[in-house]
PDB file of N, CA and C in Angstrom:
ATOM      1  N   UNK A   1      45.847 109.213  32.471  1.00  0.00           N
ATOM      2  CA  UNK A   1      47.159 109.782  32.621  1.00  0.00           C
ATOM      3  C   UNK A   1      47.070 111.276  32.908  1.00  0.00           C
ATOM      4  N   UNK A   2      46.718 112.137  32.068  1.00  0.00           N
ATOM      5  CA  UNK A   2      45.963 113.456  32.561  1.00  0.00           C
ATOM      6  C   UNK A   2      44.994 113.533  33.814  1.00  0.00           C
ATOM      7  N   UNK A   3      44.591 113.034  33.965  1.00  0.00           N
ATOM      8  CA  UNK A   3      44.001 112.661  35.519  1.00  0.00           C
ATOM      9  C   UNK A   3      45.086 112.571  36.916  1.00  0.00           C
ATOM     10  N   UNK A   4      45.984 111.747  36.603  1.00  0.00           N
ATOM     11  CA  UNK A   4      47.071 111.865  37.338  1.00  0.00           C
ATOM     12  C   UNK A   4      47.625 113.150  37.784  1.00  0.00           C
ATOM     13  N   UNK A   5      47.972 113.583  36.334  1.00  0.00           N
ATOM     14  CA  UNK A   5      49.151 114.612  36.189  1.00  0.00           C
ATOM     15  C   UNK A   5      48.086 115.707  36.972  1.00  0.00           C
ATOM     16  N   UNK A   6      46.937 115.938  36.722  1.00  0.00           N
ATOM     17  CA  UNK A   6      46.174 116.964  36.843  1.00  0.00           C
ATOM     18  C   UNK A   6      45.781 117.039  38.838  1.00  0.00           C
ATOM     19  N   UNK A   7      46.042 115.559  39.177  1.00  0.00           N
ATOM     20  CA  UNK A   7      45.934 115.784  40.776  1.00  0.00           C
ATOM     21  C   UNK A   7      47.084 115.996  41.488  1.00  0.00           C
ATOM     22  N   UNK A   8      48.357 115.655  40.569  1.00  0.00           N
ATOM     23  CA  UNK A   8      49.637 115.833  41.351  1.00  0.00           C
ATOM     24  C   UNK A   8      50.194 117.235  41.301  1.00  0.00           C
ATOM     25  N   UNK A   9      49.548 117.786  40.371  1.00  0.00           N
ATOM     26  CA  UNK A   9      50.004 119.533  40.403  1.00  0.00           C
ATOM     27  C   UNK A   9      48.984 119.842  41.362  1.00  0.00           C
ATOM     28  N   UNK A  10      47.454 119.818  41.995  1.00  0.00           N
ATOM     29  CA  UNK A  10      46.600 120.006  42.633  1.00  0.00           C
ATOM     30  C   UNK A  10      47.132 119.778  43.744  1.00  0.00           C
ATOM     31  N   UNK A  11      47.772 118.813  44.004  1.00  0.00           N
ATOM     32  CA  UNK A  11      48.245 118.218  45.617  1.00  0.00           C
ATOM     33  C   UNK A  11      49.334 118.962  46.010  1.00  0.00           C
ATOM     34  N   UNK A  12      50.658 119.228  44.788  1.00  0.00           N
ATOM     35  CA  UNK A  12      51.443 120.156  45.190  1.00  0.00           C
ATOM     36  C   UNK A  12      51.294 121.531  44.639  1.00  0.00           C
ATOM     37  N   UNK A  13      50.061 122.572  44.528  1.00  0.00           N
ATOM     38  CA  UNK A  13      49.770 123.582  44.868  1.00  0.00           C
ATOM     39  C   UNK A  13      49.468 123.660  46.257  1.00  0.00           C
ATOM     40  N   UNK A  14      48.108 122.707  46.937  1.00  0.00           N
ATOM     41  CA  UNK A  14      48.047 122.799  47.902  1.00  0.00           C
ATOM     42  C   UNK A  14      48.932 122.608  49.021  1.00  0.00           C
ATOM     43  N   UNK A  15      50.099 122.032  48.773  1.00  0.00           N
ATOM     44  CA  UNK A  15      51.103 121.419  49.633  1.00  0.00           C
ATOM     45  C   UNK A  15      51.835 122.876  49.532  1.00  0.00           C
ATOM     46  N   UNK A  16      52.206 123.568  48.618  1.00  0.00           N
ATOM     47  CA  UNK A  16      52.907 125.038  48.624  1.00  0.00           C
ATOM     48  C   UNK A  16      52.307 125.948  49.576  1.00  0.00           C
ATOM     49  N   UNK A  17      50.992 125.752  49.014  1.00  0.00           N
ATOM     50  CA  UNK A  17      50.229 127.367  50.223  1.00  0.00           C
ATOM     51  C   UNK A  17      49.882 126.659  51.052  1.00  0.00           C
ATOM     52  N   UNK A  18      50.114 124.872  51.663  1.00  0.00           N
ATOM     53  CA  UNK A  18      50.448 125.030  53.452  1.00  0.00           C
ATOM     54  C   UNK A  18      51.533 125.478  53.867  1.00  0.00           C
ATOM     55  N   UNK A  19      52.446 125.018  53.034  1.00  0.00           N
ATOM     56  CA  UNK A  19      53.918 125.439  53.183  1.00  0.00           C
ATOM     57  C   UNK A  19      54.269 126.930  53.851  1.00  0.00           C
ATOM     58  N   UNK A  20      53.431 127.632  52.778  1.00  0.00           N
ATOM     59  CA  UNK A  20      53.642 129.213  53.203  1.00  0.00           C
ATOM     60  C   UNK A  20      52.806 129.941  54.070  1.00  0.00           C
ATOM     61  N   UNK A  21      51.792 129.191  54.191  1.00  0.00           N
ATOM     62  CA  UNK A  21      50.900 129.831  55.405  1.00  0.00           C
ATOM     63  C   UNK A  21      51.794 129.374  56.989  1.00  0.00           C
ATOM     64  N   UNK A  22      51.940 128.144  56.866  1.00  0.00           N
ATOM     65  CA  UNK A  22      53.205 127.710  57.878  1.00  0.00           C
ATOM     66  C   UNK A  22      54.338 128.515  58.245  1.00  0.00           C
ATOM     67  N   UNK A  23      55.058 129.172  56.650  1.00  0.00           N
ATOM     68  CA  UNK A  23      55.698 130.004  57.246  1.00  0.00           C
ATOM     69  C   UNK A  23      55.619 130.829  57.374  1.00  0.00           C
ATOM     70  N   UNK A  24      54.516 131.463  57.012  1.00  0.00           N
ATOM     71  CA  UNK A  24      54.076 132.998  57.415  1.00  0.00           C
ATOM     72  C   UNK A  24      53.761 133.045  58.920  1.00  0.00           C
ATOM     73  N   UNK A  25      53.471 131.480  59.615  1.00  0.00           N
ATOM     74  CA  UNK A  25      52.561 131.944  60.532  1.00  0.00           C
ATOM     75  C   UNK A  25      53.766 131.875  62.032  1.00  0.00           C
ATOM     76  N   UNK A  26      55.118 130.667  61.568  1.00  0.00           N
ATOM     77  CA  UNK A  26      56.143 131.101  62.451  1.00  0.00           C
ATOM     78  C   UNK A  26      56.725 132.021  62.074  1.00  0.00           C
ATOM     79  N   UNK A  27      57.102 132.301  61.396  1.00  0.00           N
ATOM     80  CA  UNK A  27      58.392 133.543  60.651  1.00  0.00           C
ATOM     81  C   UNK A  27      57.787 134.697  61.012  1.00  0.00           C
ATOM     82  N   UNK A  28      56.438 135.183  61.045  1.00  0.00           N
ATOM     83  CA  UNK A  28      55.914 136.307  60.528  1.00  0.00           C
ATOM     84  C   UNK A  28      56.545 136.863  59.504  1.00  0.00           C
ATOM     85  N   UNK A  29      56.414 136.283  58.438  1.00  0.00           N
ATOM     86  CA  UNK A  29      56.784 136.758  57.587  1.00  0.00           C
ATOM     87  C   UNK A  29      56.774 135.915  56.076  1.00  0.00           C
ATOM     88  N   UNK A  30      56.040 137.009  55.280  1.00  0.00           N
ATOM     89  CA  UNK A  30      55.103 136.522  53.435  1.00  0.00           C
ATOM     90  C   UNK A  30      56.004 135.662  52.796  1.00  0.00           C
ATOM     91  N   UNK A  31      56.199 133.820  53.174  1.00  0.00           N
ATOM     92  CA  UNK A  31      57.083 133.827  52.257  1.00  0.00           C
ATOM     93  C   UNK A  31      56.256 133.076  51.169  1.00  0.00           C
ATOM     94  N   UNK A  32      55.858 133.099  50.179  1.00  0.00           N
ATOM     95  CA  UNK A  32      55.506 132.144  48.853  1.00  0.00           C
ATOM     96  C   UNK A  32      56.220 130.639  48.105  1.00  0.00           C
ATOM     97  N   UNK A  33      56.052 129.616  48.623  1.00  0.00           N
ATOM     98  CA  UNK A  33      56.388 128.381  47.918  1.00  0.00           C
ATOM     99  C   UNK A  33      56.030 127.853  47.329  1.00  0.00           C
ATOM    100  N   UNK A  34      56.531 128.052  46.045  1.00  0.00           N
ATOM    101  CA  UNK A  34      55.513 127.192  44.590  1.00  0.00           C
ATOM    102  C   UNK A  34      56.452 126.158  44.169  1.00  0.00           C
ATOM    103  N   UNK A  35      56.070 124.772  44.990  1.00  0.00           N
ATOM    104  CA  UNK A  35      57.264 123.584  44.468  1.00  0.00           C
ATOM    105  C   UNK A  35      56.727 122.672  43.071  1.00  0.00           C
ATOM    106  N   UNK A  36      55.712 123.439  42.734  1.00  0.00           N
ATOM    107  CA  UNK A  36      54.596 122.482  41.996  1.00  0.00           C
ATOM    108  C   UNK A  36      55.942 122.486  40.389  1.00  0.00           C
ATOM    109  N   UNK A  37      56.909 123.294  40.263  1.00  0.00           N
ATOM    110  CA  UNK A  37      57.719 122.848  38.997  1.00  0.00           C
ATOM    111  C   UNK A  37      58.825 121.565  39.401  1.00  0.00           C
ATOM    112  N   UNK A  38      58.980 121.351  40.803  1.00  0.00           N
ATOM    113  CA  UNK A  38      59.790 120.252  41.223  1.00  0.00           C
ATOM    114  C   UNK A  38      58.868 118.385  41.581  1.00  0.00           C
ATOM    115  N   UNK A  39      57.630 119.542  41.450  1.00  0.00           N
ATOM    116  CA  UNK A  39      56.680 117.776  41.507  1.00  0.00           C
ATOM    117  C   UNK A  39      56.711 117.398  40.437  1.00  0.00           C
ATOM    118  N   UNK A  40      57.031 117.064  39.199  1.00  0.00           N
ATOM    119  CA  UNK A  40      57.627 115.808  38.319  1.00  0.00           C
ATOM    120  C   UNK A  40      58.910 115.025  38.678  1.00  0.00           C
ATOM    121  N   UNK A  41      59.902 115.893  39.257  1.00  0.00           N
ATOM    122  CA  UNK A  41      60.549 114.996  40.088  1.00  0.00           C
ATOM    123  C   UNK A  41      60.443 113.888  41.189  1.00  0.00           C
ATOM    124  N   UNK A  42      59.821 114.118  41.826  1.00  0.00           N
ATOM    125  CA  UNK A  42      59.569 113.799  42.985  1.00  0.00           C
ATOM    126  C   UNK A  42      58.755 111.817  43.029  1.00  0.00           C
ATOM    127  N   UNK A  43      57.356 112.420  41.322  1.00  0.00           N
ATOM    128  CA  UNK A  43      56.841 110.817  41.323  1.00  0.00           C
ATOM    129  C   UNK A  43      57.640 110.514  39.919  1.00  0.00           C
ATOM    130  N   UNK A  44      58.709 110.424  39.503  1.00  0.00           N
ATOM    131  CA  UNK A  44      59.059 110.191  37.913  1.00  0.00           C
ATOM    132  C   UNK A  44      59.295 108.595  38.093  1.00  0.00           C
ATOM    133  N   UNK A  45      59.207 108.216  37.335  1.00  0.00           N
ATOM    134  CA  UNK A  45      59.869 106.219  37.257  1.00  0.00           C
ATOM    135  C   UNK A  45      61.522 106.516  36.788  1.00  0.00           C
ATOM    136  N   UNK A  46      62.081 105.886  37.672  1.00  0.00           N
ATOM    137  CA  UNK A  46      63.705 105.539  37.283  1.00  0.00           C
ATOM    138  C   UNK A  46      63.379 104.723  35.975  1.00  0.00           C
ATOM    139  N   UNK A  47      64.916 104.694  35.264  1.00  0.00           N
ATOM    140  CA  UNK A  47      64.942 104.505  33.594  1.00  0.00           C
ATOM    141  C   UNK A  47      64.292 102.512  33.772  1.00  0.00           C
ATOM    142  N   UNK A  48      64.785 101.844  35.081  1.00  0.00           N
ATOM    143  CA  UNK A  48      64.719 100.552  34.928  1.00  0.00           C
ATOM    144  C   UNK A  48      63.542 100.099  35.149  1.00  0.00           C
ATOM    145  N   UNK A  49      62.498 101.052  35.269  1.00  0.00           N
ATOM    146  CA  UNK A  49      60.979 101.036  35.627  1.00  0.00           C
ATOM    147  C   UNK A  49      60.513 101.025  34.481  1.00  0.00           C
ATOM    148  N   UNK A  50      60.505 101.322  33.833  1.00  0.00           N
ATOM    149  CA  UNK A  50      60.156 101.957  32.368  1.00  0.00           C
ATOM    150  C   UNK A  50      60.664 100.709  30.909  1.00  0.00           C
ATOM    151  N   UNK A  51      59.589 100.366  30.840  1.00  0.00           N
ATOM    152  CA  UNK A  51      59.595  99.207  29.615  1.00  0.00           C
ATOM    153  C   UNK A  51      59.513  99.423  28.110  1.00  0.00           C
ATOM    154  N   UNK A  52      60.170 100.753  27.871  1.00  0.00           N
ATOM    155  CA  UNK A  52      60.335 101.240  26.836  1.00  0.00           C
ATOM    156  C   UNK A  52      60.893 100.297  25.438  1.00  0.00           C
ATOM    157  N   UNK A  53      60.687 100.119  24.157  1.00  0.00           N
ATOM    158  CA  UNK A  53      61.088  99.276  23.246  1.00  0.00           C
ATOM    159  C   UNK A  53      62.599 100.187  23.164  1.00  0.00           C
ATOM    160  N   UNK A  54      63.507  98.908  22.563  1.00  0.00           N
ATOM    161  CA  UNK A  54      64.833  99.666  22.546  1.00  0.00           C
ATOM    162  C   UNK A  54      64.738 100.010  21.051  1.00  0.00           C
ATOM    163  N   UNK A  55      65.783 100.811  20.584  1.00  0.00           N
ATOM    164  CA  UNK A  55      65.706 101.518  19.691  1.00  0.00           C
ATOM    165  C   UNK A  55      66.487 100.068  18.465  1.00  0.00           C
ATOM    166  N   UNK A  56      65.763 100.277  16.976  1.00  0.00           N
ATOM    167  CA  UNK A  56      66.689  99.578  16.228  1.00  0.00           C
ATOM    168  C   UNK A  56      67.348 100.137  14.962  1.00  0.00           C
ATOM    169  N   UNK A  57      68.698  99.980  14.780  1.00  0.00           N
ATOM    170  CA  UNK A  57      68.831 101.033  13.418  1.00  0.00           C
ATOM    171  C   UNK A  57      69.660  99.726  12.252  1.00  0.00           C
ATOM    172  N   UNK A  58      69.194 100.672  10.878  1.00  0.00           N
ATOM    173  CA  UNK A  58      69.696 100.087   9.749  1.00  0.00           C
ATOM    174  C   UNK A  58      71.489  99.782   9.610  1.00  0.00           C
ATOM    175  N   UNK A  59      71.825  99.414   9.166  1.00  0.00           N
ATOM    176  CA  UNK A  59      73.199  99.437   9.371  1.00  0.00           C
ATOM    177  C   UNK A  59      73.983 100.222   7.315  1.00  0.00           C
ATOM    178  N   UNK A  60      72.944  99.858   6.698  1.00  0.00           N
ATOM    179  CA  UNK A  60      73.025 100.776   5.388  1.00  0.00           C
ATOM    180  C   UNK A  60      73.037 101.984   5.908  1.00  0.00           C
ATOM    181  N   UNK A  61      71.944 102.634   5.793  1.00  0.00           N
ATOM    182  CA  UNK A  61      71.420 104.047   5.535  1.00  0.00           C
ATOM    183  C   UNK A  61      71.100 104.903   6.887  1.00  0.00           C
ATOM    184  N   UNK A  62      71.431 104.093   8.256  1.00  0.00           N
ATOM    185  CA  UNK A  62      70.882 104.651   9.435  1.00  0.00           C
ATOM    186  C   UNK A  62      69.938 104.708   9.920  1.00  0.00           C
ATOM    187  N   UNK A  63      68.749 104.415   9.243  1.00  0.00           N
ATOM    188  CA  UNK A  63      67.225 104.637   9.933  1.00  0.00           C
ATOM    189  C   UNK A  63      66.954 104.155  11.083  1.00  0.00           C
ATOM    190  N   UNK A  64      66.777 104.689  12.045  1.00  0.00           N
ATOM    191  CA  UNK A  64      66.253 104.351  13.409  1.00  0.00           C
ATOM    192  C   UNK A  64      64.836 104.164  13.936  1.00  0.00           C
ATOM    193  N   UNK A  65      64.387 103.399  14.255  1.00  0.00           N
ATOM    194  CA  UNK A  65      62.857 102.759  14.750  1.00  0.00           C
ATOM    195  C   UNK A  65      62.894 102.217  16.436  1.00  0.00           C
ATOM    196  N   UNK A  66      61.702 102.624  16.877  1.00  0.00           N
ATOM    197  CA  UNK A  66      61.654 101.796  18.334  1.00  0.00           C
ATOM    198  C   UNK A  66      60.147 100.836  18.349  1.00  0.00           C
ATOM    199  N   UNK A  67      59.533 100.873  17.094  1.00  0.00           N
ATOM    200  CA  UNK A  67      58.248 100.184  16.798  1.00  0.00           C
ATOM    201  C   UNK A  67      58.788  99.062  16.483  1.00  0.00           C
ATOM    202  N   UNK A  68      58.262  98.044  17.369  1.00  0.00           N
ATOM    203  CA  UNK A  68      59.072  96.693  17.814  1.00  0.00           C
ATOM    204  C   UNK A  68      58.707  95.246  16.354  1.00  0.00           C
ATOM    205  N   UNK A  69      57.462  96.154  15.591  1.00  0.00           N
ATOM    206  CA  UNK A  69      57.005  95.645  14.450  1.00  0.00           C
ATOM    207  C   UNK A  69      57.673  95.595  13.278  1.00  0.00           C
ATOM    208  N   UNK A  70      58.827  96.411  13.151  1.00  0.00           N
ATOM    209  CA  UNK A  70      59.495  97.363  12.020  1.00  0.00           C
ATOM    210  C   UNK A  70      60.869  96.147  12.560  1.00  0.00           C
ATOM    211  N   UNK A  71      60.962  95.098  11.450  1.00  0.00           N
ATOM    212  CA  UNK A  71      62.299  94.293  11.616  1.00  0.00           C
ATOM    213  C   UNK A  71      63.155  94.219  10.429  1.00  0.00           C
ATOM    214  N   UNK A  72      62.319  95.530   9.742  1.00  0.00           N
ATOM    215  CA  UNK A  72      63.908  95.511   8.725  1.00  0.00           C
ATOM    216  C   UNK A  72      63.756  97.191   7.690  1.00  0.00           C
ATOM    217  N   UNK A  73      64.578  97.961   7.207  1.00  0.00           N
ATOM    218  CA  UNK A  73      64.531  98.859   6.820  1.00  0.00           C
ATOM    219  C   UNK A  73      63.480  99.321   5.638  1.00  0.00           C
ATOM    220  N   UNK A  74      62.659 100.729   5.788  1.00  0.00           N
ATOM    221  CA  UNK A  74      61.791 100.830   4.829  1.00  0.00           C
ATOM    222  C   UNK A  74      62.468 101.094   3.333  1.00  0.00           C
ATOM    223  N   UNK A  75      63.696 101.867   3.840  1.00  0.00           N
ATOM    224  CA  UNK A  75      64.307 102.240   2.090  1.00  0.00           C
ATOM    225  C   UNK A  75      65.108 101.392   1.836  1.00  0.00           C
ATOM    226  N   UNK A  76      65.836 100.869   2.554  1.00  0.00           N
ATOM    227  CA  UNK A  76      66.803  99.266   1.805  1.00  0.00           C
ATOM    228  C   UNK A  76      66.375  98.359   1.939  1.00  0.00           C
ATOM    229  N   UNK A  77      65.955  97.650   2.493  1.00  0.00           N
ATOM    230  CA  UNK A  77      65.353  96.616   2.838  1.00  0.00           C
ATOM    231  C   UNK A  77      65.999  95.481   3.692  1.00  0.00           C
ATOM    232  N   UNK A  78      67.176  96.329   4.138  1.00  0.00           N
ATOM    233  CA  UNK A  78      68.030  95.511   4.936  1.00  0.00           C
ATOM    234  C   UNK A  78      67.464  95.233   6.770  1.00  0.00           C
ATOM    235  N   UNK A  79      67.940  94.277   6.968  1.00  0.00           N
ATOM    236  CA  UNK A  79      67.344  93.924   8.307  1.00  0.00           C
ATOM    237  C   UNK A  79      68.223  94.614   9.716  1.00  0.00           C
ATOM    238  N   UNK A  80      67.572  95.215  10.626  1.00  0.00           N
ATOM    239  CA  UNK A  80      67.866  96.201  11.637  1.00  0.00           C
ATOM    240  C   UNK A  80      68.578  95.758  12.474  1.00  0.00           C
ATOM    241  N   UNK A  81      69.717  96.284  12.995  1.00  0.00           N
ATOM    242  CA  UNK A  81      70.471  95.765  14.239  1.00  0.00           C
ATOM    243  C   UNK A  81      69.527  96.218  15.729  1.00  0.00           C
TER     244      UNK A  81
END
């Protein structure tokens, strides 16, 4: 996962300073493009991609869990909606 993350900021650094050598070289003129804070946008998974456990809560005391193991409350002992 760090492997990933670590080539997609690499790819869009390099994708910035073609960017700006490009436009330095029509424009004449220094411009600097650092899109590398908009590349998490760009590969993110939409929410319906994403197989996240849904959240479950107590209906006593509130406790909320998304550990799909946890089917009933640690301090009441009541069972989780």
């Amino acid at each position: 996962m760090v492997a990933a993350r670590l080539a997609t900021a690499a790819v869009g650094v390099a994708g910035s300073l073609a960017v700006s050598v490009v436009a330095w070289q029509v424009f004449d003129l220094p411009v600097f493009v650092l899109a590398v804070p908009f590349v998490p946008f760009l590969f993110r998974r939409r929410r319906g991609e994403r197989s996240s456990p849904r959240t479950r809560q107590c209906p006593e005391c509130g406790f909320t869990t998304r550990t799909p193991s946890v089917t009933h409350c640690p301090h009441d002992g009541a069972e989780l909606d």
